[in-house]
C-alpha atoms as a PDB file:
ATOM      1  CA  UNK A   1     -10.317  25.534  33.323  1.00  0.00           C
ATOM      2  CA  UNK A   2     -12.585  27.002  31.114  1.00  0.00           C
ATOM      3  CA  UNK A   3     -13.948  25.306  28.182  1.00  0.00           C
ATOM      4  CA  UNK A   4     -13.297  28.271  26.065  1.00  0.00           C
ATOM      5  CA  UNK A   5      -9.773  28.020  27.074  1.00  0.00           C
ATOM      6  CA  UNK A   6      -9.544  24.478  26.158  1.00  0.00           C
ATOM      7  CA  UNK A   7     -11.249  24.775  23.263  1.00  0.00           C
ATOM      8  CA  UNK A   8      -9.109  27.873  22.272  1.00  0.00           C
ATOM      9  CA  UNK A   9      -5.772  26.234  22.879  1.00  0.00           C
ATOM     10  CA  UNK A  10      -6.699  22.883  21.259  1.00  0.00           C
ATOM     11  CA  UNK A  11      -7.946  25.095  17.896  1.00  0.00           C
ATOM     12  CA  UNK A  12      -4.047  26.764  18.231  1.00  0.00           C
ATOM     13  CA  UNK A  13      -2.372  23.182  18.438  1.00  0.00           C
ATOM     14  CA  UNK A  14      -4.438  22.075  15.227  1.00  0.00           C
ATOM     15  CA  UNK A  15      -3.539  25.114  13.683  1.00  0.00           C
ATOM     16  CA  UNK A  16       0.015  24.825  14.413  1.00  0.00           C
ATOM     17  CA  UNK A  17       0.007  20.757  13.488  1.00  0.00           C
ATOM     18  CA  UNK A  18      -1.607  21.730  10.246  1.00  0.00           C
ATOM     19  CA  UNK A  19       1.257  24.279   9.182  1.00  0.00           C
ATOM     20  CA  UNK A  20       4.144  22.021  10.170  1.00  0.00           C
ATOM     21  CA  UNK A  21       2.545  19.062   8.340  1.00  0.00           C
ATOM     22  CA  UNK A  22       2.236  21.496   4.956  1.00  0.00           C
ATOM     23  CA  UNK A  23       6.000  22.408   6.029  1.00  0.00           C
ATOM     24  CA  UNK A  24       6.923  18.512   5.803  1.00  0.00           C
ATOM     25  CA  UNK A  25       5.192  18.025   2.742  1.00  0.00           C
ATOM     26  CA  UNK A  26       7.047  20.654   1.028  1.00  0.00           C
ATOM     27  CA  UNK A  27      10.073  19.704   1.916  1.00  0.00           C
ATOM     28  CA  UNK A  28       9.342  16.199   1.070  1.00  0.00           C
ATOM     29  CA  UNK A  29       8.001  17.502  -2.576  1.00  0.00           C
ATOM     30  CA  UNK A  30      11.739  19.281  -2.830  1.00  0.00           C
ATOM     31  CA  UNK A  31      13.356  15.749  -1.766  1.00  0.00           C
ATOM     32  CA  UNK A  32      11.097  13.815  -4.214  1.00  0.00           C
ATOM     33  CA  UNK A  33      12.075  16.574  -7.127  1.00  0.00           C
ATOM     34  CA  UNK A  34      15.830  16.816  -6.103  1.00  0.00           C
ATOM     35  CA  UNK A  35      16.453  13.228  -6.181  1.00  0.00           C
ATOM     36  CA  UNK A  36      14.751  12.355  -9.515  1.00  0.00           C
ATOM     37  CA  UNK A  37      16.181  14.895 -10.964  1.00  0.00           C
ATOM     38  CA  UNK A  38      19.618  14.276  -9.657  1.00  0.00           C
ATOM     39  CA  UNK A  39      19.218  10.208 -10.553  1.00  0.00           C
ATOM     40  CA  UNK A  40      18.252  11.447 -14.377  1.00  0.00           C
ATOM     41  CA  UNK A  41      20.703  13.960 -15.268  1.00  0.00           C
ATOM     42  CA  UNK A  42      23.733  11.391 -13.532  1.00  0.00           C
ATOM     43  CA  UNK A  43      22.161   8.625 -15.817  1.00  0.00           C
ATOM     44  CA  UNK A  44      21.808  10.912 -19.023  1.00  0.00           C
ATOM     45  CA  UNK A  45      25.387  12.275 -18.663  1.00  0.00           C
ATOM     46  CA  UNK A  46      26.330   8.033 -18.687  1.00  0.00           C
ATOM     47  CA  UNK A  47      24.766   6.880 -21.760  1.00  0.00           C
ATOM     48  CA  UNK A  48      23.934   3.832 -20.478  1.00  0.00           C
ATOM     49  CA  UNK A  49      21.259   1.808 -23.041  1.00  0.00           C
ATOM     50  CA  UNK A  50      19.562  -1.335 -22.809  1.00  0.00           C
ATOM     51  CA  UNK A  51      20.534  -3.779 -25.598  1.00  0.00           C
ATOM     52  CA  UNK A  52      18.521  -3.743 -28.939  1.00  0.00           C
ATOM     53  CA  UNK A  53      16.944  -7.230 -30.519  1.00  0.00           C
ATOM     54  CA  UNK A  54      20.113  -7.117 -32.632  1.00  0.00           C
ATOM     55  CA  UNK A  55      22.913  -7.317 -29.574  1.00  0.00           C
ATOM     56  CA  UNK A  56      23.497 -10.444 -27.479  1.00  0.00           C
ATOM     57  CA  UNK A  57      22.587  -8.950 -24.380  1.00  0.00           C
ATOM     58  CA  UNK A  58      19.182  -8.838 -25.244  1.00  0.00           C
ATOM     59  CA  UNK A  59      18.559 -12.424 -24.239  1.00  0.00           C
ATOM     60  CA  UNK A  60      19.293 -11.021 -20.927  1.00  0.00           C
ATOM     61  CA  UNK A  61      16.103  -8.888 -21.438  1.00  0.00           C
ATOM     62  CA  UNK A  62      14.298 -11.824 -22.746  1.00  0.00           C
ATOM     63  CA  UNK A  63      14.754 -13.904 -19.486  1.00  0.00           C
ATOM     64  CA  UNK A  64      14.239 -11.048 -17.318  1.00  0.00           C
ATOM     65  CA  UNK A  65      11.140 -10.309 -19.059  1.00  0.00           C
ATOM     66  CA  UNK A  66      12.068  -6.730 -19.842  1.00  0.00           C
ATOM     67  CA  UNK A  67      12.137  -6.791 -23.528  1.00  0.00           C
ATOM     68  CA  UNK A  68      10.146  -3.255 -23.427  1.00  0.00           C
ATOM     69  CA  UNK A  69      12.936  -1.634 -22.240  1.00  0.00           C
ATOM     70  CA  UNK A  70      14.997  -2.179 -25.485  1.00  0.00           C
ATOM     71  CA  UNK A  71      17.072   0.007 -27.211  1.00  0.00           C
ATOM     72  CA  UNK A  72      15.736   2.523 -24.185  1.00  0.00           C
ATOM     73  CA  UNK A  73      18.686   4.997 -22.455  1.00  0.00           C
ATOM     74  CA  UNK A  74      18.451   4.315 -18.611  1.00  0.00           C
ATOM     75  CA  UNK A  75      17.026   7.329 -17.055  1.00  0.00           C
ATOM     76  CA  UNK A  76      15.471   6.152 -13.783  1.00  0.00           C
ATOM     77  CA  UNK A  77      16.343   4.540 -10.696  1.00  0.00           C
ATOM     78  CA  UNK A  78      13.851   1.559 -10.969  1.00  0.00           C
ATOM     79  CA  UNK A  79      15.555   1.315 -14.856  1.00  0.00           C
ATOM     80  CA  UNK A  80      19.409   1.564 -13.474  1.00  0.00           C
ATOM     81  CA  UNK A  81      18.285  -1.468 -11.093  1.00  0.00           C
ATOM     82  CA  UNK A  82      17.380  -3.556 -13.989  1.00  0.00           C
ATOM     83  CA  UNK A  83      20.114  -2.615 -15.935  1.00  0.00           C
ATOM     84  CA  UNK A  84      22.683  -3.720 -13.131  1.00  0.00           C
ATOM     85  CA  UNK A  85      21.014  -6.479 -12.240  1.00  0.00           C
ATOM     86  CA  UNK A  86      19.610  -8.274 -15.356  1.00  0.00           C
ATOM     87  CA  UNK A  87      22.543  -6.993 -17.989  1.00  0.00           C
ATOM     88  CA  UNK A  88      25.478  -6.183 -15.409  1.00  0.00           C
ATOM     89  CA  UNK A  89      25.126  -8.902 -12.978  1.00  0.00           C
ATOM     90  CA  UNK A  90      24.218 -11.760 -15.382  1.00  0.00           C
ATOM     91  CA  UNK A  91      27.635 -10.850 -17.520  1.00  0.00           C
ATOM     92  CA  UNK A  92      30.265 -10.573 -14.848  1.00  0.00           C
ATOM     93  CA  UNK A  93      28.763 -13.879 -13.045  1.00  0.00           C
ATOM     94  CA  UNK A  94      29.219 -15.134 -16.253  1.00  0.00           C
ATOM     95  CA  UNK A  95      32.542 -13.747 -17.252  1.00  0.00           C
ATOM     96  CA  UNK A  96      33.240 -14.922 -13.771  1.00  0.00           C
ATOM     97  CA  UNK A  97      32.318 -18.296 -13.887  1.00  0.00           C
ATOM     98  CA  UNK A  98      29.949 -17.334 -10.807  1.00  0.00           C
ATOM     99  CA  UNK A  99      33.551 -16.114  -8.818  1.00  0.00           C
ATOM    100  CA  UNK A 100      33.405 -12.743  -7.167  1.00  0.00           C
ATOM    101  CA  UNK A 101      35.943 -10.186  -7.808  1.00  0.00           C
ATOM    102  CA  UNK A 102      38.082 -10.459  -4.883  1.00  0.00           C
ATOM    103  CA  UNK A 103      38.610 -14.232  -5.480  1.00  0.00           C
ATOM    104  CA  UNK A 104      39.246 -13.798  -9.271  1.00  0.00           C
ATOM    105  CA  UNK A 105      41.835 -10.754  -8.255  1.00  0.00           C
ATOM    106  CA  UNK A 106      43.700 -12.822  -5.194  1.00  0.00           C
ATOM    107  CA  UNK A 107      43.795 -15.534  -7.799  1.00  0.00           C
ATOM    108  CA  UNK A 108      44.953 -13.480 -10.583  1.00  0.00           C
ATOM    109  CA  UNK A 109      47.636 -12.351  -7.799  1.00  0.00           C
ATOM    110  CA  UNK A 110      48.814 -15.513  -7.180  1.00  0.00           C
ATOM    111  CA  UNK A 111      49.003 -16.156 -10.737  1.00  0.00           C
ATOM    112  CA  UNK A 112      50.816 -13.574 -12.419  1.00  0.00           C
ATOM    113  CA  UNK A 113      51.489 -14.607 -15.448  1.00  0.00           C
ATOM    114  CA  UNK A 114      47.998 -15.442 -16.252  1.00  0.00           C
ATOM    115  CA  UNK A 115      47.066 -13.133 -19.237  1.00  0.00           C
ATOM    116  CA  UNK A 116      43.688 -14.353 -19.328  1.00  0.00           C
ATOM    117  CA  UNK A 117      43.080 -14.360 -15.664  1.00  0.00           C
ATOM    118  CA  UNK A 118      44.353 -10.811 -15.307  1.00  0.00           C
ATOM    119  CA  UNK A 119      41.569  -9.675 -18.301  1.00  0.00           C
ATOM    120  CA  UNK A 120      38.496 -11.405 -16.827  1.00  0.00           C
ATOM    121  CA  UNK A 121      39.659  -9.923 -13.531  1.00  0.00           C
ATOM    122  CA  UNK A 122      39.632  -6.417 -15.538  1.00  0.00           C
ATOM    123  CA  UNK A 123      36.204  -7.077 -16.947  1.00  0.00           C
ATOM    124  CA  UNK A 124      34.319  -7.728 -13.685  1.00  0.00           C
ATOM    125  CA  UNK A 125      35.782  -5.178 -11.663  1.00  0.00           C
ATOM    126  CA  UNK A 126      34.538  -2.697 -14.690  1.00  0.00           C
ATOM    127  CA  UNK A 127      31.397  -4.458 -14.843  1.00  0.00           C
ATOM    128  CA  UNK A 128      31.054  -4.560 -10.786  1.00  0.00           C
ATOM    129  CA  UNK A 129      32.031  -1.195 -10.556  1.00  0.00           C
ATOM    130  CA  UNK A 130      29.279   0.376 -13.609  1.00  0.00           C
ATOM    131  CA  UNK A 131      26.788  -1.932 -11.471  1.00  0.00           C
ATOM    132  CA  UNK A 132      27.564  -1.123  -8.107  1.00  0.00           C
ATOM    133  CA  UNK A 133      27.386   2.709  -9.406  1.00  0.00           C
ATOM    134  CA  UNK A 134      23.467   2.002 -11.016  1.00  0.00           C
ATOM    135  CA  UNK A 135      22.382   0.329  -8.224  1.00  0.00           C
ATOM    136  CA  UNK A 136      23.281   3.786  -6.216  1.00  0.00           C
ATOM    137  CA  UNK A 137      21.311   5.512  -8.548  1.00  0.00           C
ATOM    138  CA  UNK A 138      18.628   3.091  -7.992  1.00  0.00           C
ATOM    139  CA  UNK A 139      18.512   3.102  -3.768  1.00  0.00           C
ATOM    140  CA  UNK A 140      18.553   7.208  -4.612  1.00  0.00           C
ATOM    141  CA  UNK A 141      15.432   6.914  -6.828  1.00  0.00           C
ATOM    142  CA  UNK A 142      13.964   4.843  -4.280  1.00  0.00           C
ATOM    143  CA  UNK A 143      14.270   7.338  -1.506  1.00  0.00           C
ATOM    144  CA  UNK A 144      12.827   9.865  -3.747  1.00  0.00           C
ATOM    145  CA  UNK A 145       9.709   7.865  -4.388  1.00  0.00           C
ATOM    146  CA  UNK A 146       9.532   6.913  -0.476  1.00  0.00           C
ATOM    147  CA  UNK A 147       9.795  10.843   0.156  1.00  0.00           C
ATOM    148  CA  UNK A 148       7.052  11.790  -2.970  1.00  0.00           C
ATOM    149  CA  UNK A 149       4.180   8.964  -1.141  1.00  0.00           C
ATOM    150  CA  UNK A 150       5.303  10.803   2.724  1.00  0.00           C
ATOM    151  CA  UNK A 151       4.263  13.810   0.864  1.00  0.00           C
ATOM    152  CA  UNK A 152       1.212  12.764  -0.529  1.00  0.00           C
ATOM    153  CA  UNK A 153       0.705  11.725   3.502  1.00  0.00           C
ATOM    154  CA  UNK A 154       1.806  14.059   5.154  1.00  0.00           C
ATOM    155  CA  UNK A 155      -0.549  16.638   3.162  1.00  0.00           C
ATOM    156  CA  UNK A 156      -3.795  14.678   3.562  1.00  0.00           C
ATOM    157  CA  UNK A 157      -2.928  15.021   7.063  1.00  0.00           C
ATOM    158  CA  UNK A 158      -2.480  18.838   7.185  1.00  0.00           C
ATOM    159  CA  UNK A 159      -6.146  18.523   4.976  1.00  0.00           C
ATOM    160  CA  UNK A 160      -7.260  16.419   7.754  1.00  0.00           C
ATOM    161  CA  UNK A 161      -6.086  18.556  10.762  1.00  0.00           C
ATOM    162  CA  UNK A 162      -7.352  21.914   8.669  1.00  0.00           C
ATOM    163  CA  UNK A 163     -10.585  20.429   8.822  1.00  0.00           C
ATOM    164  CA  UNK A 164     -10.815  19.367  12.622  1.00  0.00           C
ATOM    165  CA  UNK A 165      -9.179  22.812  13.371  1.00  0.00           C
ATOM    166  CA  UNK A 166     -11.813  24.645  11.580  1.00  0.00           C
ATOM    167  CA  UNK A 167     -14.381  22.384  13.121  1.00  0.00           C
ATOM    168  CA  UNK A 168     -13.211  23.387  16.455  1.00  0.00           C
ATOM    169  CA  UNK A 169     -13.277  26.881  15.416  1.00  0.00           C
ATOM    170  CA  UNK A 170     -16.914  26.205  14.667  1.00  0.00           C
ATOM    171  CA  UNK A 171     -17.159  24.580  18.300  1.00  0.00           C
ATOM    172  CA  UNK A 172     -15.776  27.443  20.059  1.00  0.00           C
ATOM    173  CA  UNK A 173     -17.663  30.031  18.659  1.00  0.00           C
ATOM    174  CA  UNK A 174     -20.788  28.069  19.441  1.00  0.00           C
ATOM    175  CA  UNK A 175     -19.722  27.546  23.495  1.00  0.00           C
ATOM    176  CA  UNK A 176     -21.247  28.501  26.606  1.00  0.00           C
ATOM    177  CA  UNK A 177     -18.135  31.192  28.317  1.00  0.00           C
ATOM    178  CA  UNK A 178     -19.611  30.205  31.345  1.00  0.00           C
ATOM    179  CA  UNK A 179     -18.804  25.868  30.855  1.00  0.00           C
ATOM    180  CA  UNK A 180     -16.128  24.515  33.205  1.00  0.00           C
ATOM    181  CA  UNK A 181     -14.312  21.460  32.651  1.00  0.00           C
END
C-alpha cells in the first residue's frame, strides 16, 4: 500500500470521527437543555419552598447546613434533593417514629380503629410520596449535568481529532507518491 493511500484514508477516518463527535456533543447539549428545563418548569408548576427563619422546619435547614436556601422556591434537581431529604425525610421519620410506611399502614390495618394511627399513616405516605417525586426530579437533573460535562468531552475531542486530521492533511500533502509501506 501506498503511503498516500494510508495517509488519505486515515485523514477520512479523522474527518469522519471529528463530525460524529460534534454530532454527540449536540445531542448531549439538547439532553443537558431538555432535562433542566424539564426538572424547572415540573418544580415551578409545584410550589415547593424551603422554610423561612420564621417556620419550624427551618431547624431542619440549620442542621443540614442549608440555611441559604431559605425562603428559596425549589427549582433544581440538586435543590429538590435537599428538599426531600433534609425537610421531607427528617419529618416523616419523625412523624414516623423512624417506622416506614408499609409497617405504619399494615399496622394501621390491623388496627382499625386507630384514629391516630390511620392520620400519621396519611401523613407519611403524603410526605413519602412529595419526596419520592423530588428525588425523581433530582436523579433527572443529575443525568442532565452528567450529559452537559460528556458534552464539554466529547467536543474537546472533535477539537482534538480536527486538529490531528488537519495535521495529517498537512502530512499528506507534504508525501513522497512514490513511499510504500
Amino acid at each position: 500500500m501506498r503511503r498516500k493511500t494510508l495517509d488519505l484514508l486515515l485523514n477520512w477516518v479523522g474527518l469522519l470521527l471529528t463530525v460524529m463527535l460534534l454530532v454527540a456533543g449536540t445531542g448531549l447539549v439538547v439532553g443537558y437543555s431538555f432535562t433542566s428545563s424539564q426538572v424547572k418548569s415540573q418544580l415551578l408548576e409545584q410550589k415547593v419552598f424551603f422554610p423561612t427563619s420564621t417556620q419550624s422546619d427551618y431547624q431542619d435547614l440549620v442542621k443540614a447546613n442549608q440555611t441559604k436556601l431559605a425562603g428559596e422556591q425549589v427549582l433544581t434537581g440538586s435543590q429538590a434533593q435537599i428538599f426531600a431529604n433534609d425537610i421531607i425525610g427528617v419529618d416523616t421519620t419523625a412523624i414516623a417514629g423512624g417506622k416506614t410506611y408499609a409497617q405504619l399502614s399494615a399496622a394501621s390495618l390491623a388496627d382499625p380503629s386507630n384514629t391516630a394511627l390511620a392520620n400519621q399513616v396519611n401523613l407519611v405516605f403524603r410526605g413519602d410520596t412529595l419526596r419520592g417525586l423530588l428525588l425523581n426530579a433530582y436523579a433527572f437533573g443529575f443525568i442532565g449535568v452528567i450529559a452537559l460535562y460528556a458534552s464539554i468531552a466529547s467536543f474537546a475531542l472533535a477539537l482534538l481529532m480536527l486538529i490531528l486530521t488537519l495535521l495529517g492533511v498537512r502530512h499528506y500533502r507534504q508525501g513522497d507518491p512514490s513511499d510504500v509501506i
